[in-house]
Protein backbone atom coordinates (compact mmCIF):
# COMPACT_ATOMS: atom_id res chain seq x y z
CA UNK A 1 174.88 126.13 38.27
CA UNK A 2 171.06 125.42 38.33
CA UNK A 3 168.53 127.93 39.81
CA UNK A 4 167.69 127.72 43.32
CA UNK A 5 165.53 125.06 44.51
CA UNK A 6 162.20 125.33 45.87
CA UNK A 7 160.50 123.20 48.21
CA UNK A 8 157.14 122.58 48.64
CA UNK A 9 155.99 119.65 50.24
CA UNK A 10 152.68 118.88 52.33
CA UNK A 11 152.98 116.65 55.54
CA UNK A 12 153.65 112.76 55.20
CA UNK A 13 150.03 112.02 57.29
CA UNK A 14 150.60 110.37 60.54
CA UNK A 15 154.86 110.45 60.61
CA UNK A 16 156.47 113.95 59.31
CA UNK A 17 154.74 117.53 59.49
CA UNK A 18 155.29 119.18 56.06
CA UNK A 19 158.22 121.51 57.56
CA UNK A 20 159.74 118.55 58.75
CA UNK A 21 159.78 116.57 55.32
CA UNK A 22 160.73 120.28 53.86
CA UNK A 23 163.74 119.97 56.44
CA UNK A 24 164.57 116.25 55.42
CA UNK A 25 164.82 117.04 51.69
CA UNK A 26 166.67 119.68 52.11
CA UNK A 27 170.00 118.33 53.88
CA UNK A 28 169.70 115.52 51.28
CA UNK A 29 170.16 118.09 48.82
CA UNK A 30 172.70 120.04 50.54
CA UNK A 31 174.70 117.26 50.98
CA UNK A 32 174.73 115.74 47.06
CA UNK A 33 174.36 119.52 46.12
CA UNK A 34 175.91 122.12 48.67
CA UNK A 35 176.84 124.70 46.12
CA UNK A 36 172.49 124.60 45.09
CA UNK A 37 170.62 126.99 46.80
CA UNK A 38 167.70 125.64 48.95
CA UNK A 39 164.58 127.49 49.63
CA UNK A 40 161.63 125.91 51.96
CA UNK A 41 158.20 126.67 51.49
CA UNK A 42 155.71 123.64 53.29
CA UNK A 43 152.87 123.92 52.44
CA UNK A 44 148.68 122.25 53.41
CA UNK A 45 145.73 121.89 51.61
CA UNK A 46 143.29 123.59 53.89
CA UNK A 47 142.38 120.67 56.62
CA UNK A 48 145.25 119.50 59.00
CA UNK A 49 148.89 121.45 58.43
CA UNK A 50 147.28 124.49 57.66
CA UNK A 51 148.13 126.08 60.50
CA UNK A 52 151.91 124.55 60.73
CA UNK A 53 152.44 125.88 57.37
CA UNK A 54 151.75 129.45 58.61
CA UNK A 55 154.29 129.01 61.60
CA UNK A 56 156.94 127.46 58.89
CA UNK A 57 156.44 130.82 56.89
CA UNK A 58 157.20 133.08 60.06
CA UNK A 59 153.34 133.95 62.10
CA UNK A 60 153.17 133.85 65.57
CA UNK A 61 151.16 130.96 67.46
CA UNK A 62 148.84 131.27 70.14
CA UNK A 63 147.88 128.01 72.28
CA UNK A 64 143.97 128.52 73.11
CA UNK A 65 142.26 125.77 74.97
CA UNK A 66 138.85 124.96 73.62
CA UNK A 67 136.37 122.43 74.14
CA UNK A 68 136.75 118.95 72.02
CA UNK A 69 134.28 117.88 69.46
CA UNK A 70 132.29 115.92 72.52
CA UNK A 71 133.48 118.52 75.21
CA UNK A 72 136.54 117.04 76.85
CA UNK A 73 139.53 120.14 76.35
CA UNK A 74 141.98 120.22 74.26
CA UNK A 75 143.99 122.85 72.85
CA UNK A 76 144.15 124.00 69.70
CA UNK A 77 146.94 126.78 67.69
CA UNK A 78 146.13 129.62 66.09
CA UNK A 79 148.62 131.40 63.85
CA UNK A 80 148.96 135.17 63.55
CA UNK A 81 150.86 138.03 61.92
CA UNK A 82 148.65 140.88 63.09
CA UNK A 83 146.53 141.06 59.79
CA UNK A 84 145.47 137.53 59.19
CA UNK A 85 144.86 134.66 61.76
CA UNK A 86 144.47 130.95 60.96
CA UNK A 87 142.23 128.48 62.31
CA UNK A 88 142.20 125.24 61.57
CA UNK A 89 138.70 122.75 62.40
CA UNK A 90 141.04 119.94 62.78
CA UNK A 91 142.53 120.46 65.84
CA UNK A 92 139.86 122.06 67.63
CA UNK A 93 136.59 119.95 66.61
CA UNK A 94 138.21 116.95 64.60
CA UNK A 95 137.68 113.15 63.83
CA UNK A 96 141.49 112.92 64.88
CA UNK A 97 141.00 114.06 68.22
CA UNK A 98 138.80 111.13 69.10
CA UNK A 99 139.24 107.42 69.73
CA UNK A 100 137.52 105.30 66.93
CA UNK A 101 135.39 103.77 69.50
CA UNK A 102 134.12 107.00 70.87
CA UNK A 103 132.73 108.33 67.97
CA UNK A 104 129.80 110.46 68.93
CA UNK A 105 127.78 111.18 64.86
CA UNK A 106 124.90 112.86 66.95
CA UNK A 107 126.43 114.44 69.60
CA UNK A 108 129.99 115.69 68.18
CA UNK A 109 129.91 119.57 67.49
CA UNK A 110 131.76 122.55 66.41
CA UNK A 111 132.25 124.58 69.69
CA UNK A 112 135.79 124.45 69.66
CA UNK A 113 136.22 126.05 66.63
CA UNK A 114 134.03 128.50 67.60
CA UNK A 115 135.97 128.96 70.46
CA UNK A 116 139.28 129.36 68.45
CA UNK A 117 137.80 131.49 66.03
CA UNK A 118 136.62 134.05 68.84
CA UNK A 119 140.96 133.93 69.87
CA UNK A 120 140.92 134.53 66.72
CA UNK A 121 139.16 137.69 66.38
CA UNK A 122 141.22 138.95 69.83
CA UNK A 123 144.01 139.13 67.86
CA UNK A 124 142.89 142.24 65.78
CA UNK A 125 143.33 140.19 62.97
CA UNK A 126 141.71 142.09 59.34
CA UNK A 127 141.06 138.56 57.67
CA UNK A 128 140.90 135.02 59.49
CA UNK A 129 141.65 132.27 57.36
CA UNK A 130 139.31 128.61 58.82
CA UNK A 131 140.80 125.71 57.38
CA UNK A 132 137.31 123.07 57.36
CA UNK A 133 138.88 119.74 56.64
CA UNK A 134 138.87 116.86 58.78
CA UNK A 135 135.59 117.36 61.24
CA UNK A 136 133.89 114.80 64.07
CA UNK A 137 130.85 116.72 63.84
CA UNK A 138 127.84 116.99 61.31
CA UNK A 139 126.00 120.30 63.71
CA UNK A 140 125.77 122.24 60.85
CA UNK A 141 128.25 124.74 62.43
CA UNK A 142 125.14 125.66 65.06
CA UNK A 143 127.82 124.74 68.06
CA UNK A 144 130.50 127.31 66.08
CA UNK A 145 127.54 129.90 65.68
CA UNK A 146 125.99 129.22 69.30
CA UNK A 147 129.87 130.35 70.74
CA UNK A 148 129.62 133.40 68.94
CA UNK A 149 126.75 134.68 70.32
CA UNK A 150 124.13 132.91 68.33
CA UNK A 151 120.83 131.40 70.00
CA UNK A 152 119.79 128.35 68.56
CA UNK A 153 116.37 127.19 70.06
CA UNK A 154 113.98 124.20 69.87
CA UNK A 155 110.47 124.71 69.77
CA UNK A 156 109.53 125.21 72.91
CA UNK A 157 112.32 128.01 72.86
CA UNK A 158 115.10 126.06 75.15
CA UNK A 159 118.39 126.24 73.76
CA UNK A 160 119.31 123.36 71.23
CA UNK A 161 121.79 120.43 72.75
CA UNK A 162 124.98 120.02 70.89
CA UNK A 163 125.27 117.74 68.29
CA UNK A 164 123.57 117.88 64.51
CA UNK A 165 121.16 115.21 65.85
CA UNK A 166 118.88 117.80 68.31
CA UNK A 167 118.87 120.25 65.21
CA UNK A 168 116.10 117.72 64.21
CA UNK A 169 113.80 119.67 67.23
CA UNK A 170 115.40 123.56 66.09
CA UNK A 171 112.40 125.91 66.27
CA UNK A 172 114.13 129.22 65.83
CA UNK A 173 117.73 131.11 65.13
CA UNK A 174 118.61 134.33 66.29
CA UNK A 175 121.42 135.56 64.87
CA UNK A 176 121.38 139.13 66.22
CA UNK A 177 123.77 138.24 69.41
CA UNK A 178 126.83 137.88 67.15
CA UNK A 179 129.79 139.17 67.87
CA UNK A 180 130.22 142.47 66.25
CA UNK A 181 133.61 141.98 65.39
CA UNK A 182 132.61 139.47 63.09
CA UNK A 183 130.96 142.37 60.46
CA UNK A 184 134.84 143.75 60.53
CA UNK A 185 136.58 141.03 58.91
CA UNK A 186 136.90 138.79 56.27
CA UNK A 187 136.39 135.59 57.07
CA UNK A 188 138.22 132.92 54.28
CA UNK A 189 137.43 128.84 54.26
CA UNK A 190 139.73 127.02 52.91
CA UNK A 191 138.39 123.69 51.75
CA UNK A 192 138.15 121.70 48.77
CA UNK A 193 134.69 120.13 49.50
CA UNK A 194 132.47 121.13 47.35
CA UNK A 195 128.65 119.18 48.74
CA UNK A 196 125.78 120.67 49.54
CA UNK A 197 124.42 120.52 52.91
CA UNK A 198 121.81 117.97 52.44
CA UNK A 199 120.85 115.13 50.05
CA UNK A 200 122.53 112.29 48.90
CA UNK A 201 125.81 114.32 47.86
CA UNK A 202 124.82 116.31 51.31
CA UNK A 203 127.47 116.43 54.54
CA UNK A 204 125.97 113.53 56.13
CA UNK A 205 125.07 111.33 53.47
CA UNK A 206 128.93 111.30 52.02
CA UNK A 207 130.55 112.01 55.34
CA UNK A 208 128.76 111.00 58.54
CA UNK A 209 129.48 107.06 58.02
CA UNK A 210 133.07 107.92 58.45
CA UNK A 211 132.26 109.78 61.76
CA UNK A 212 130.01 107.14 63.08
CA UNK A 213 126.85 107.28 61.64
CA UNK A 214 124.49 104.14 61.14
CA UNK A 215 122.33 104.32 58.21
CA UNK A 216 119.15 105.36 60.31
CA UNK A 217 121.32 108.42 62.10
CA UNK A 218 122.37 109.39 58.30
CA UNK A 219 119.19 109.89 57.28
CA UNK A 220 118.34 111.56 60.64
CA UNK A 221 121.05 114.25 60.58
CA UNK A 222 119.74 114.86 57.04
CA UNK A 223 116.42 115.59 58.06
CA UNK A 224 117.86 117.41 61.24
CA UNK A 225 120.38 120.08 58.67
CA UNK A 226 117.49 120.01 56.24
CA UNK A 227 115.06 121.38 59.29
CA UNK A 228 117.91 123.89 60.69
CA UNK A 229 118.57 125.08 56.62
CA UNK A 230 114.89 126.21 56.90
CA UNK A 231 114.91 128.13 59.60
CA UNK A 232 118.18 129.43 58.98
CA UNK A 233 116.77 131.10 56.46
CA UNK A 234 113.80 131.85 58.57
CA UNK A 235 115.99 133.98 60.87
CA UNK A 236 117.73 136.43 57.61
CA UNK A 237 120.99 133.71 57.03
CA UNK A 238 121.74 133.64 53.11
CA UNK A 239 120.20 130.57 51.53
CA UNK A 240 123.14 128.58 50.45
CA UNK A 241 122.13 125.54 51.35
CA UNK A 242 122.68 123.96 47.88
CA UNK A 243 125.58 125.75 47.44
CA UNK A 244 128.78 123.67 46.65
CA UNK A 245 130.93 124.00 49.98
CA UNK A 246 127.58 124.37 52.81
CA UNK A 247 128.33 120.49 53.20
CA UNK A 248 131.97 120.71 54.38
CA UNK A 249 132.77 120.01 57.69
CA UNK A 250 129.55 118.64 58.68
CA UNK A 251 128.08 121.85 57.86
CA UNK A 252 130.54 123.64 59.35
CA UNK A 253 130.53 125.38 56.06
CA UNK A 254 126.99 126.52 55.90
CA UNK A 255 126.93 128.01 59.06
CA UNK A 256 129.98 130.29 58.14
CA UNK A 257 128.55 131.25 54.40
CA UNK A 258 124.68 131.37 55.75
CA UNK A 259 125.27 133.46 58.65
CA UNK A 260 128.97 135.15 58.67
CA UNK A 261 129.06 135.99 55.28
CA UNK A 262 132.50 134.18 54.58
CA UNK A 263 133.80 133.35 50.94
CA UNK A 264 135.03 129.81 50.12
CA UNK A 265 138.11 129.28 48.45
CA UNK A 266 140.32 126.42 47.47
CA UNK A 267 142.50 124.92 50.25
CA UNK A 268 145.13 124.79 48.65
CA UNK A 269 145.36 128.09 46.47
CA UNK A 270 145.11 129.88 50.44
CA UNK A 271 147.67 128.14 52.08
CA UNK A 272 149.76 129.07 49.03
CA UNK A 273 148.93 132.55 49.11
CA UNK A 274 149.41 132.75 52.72
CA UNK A 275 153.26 131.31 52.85
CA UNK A 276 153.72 133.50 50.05
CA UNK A 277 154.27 130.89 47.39
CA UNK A 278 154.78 133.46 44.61
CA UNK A 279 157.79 135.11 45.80
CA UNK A 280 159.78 132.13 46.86
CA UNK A 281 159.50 130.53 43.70
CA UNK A 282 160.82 133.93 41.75
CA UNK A 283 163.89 132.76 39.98
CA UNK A 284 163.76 128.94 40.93
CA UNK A 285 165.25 126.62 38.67
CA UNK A 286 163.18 123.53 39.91
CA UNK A 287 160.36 122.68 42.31
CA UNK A 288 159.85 119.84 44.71
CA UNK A 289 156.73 118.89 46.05
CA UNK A 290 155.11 116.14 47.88
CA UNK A 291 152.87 114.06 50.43
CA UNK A 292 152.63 110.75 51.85
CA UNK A 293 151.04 108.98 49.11
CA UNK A 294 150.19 110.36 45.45
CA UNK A 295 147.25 108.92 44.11
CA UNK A 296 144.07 109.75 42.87
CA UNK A 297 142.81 112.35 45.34
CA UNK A 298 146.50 114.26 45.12
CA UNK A 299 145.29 115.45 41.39
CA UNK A 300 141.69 116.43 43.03
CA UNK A 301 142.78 119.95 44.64
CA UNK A 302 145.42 118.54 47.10
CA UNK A 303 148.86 120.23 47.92
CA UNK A 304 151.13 118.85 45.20
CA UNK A 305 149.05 119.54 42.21
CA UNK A 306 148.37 123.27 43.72
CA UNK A 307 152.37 124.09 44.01
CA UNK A 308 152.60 122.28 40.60
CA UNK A 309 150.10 124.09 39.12
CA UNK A 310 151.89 127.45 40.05
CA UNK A 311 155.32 126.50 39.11
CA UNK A 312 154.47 125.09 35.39
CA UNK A 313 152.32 128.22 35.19
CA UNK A 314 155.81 129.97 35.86
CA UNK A 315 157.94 127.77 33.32
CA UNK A 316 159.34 126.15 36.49
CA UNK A 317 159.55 122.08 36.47
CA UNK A 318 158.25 120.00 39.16
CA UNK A 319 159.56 116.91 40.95
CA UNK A 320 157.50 114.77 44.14
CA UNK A 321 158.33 112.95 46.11
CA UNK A 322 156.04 110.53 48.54
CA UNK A 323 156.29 107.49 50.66
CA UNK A 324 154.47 105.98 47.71
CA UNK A 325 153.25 106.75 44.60
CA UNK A 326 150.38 105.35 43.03
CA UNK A 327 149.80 107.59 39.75
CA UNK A 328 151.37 106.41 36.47
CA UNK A 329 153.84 108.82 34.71
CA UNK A 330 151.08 109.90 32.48
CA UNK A 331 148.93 110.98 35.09
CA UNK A 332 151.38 112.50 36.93
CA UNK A 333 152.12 114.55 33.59
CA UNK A 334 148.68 115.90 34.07
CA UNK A 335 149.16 117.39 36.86
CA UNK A 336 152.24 119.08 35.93
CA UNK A 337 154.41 116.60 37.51
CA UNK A 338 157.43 115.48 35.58
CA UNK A 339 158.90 112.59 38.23
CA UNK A 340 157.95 111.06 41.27
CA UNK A 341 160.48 109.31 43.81
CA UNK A 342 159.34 107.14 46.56
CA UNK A 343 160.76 106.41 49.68
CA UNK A 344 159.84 102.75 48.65
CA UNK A 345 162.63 103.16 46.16
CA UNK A 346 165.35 103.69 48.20
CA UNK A 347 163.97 101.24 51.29
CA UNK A 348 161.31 98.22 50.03
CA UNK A 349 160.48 97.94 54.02
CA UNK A 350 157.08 99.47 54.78
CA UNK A 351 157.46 99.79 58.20
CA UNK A 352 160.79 101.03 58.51
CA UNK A 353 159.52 103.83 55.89
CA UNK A 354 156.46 104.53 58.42
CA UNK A 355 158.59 104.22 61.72
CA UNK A 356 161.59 106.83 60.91
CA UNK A 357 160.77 108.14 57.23
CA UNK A 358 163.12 111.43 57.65
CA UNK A 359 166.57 109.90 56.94
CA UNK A 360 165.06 107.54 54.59
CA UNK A 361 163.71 111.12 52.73
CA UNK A 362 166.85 112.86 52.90
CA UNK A 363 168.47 109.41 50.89
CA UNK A 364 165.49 109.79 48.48
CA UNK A 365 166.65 113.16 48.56
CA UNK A 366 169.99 113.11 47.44
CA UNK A 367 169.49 110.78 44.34
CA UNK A 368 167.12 112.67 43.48
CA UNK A 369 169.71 115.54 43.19
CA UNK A 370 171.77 112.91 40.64
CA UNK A 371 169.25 113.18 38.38
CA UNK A 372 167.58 116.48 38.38
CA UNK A 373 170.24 118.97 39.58
């Protein structure tokens, strides 16, 4: 009888959550293979899932309403075990949460997560995990700092609007209204970004076209982080401006590394370590892993080549499965990734594999059990 099975999937974007793909595979196993043992472990990358992967491996969620990345409410869940809380940018300040035509590259800010990450801290949480993927805004976190106590003023010593476009008037920071409870935990991003905060390779230049921003705001929310970098460091914040990481989430990044002294770690190496990848894959006898499609950017610090990194690191074969899969065998090899099975292969309709991909999955499933159980 083969070893238990592990797995590990990320979410199919836009159709399954990754516990619900996790759930999928697994009754296709169990019904090809009942006498296997199945083991589920979903699993994120850092942005979007991060905090449904922490509810799959057993914390508690909080709802907290917070304000949207242009101010309307929405609410956003926190997940909690009573020494680590997760956050996660994407459902309290991201590009998701807005309609395509009311993109606001100016205006949009961090609040919310600011907002969540002060729930957060109520929990009496040791270590908060933010997840930074996925933002609307490029504030340079000020609208995360302002919420925590921060004053953020222009130069004639108002406080600054929201949005990364006012930061272009920012006259001075004072960072000495933080919340104390900040200095009494450690605060973790999980991201996989690794720009600066300004320049061409800077959080606007590479990501404010995708939230809305013309070629004359681009270089204006450049100028406007560039200005607000400077007095940053005016007002004590660590100079990390050029660091590899300050540009994620619009900036989002810099404000926690400049000013809450958080560390910055791969997405997915922290979602791993906080389902407690380790121990479930003691003793498996294969892995499966996935996400909607596998392509280039899966084999640049995404989910599947995280959990298949572990598991060949533990002598332990690996196995995705995708709705497609766009990475020859050779490149998959690179990865650590010794098949891939697409949902494409058991249905050649598109749509029907985008409008009810779970039974479809648990067929993929079970043939995949035929030939690697």
């Amino acid at each position: 009888m083969p070893g238990p099975v592990l797995i590990a999937p990320d979410k199919f974007k836009g159709t399954l959550t990754a516990p619900e793909v996790a759930e999928a595979v697994a009754a296709g196993l169990r019904a090809e293979r009942p006498d296997v043992e199945v083991r589920l472990a979903p699993v994120a990358d850092g942005g979007d899932g991060t905090v449904e992967a922490a509810l799959a491996a057993g914390y508690s969620r909080m709802t907290v309403p917070v304000s949207g990345p242009t101010g309307y409410p929405v609410d956003t869940e926190i997940a909690y075990d009573g020494e680590t809380a997760v956050v996660e940018l994407a459902s309290a300040s991201g590009l998701a949460l807005l309609d395509p035509d009311d993109l606001d590259a100016l205006g949009a800010s961090s609040d919310g997560t600011g907002e969540a990450l002060l729930a957060a801290l109520s929990t009496g949480a040791r270590r908060i995990v933010l997840g930074v993927g996925g933002s609307a805004c490029t504030d340079g976190g000020a609208g995360l700092l302002t919420v925590l106590g921060a004053r953020i003023l222009d130069t004639h010593g108002n406080p600054v609007a929201p949005g990364g476009g006012p930061l272009a008037n920012v006259g001075e920071i004072d960072l000495s209204g933080l919340d104390p409870r900040l200095g009494e935990v450690e605060l973790v991003l999980a991201s996989d970004v690794n720009n600066p905060l300004t320049g061409p390779n800077g959080a606007a230049h590479v990501y404010g076209p995708q939230k809305g921003a013309n070629p004359e705001q681009v270089e204006l929310l450049d100028a406007a982080l560039s200005k607000y970098a400077q007095v940053m460091k005016a007002a004590g914040g660590q100079d990390v401006a050029d660091q590899p990481g300050a540009g994620a989430a619009g900036g989002v990044g810099f404000a926690a590394l400049a000013a809450l002294g958080a560390t910055m770690r791969p997405g997915v190496d922290v979602v791993l370590d906080l389902v407690d990848f380790d121990r479930h894959l003691d003793g498996a006898g294969l892995v499966i892993t996935g996400e909607g499609a596998l392509d280039e950017q899966t084999l640049h610090g995404k989910a599947p080549a995280g959990v298949a990194q572990r598991a060949i690191a533990a002598g332990i074969p690996v196995v995705a499965i995708a709705g497609r899969c766009d990475l020859t065998p050779e490149r998959l090899a690179e990865a650590g990734i010794d098949a891939a099975h697409a949902l494409l292969d058991v249905e050649p309709d598109p749509q029907r594999c985008m409008a009810d991909p779970a039974p479809i999955l648990t067929t993929l499933a079970a043939e995949l059990a035929k030939t690697h159980l």
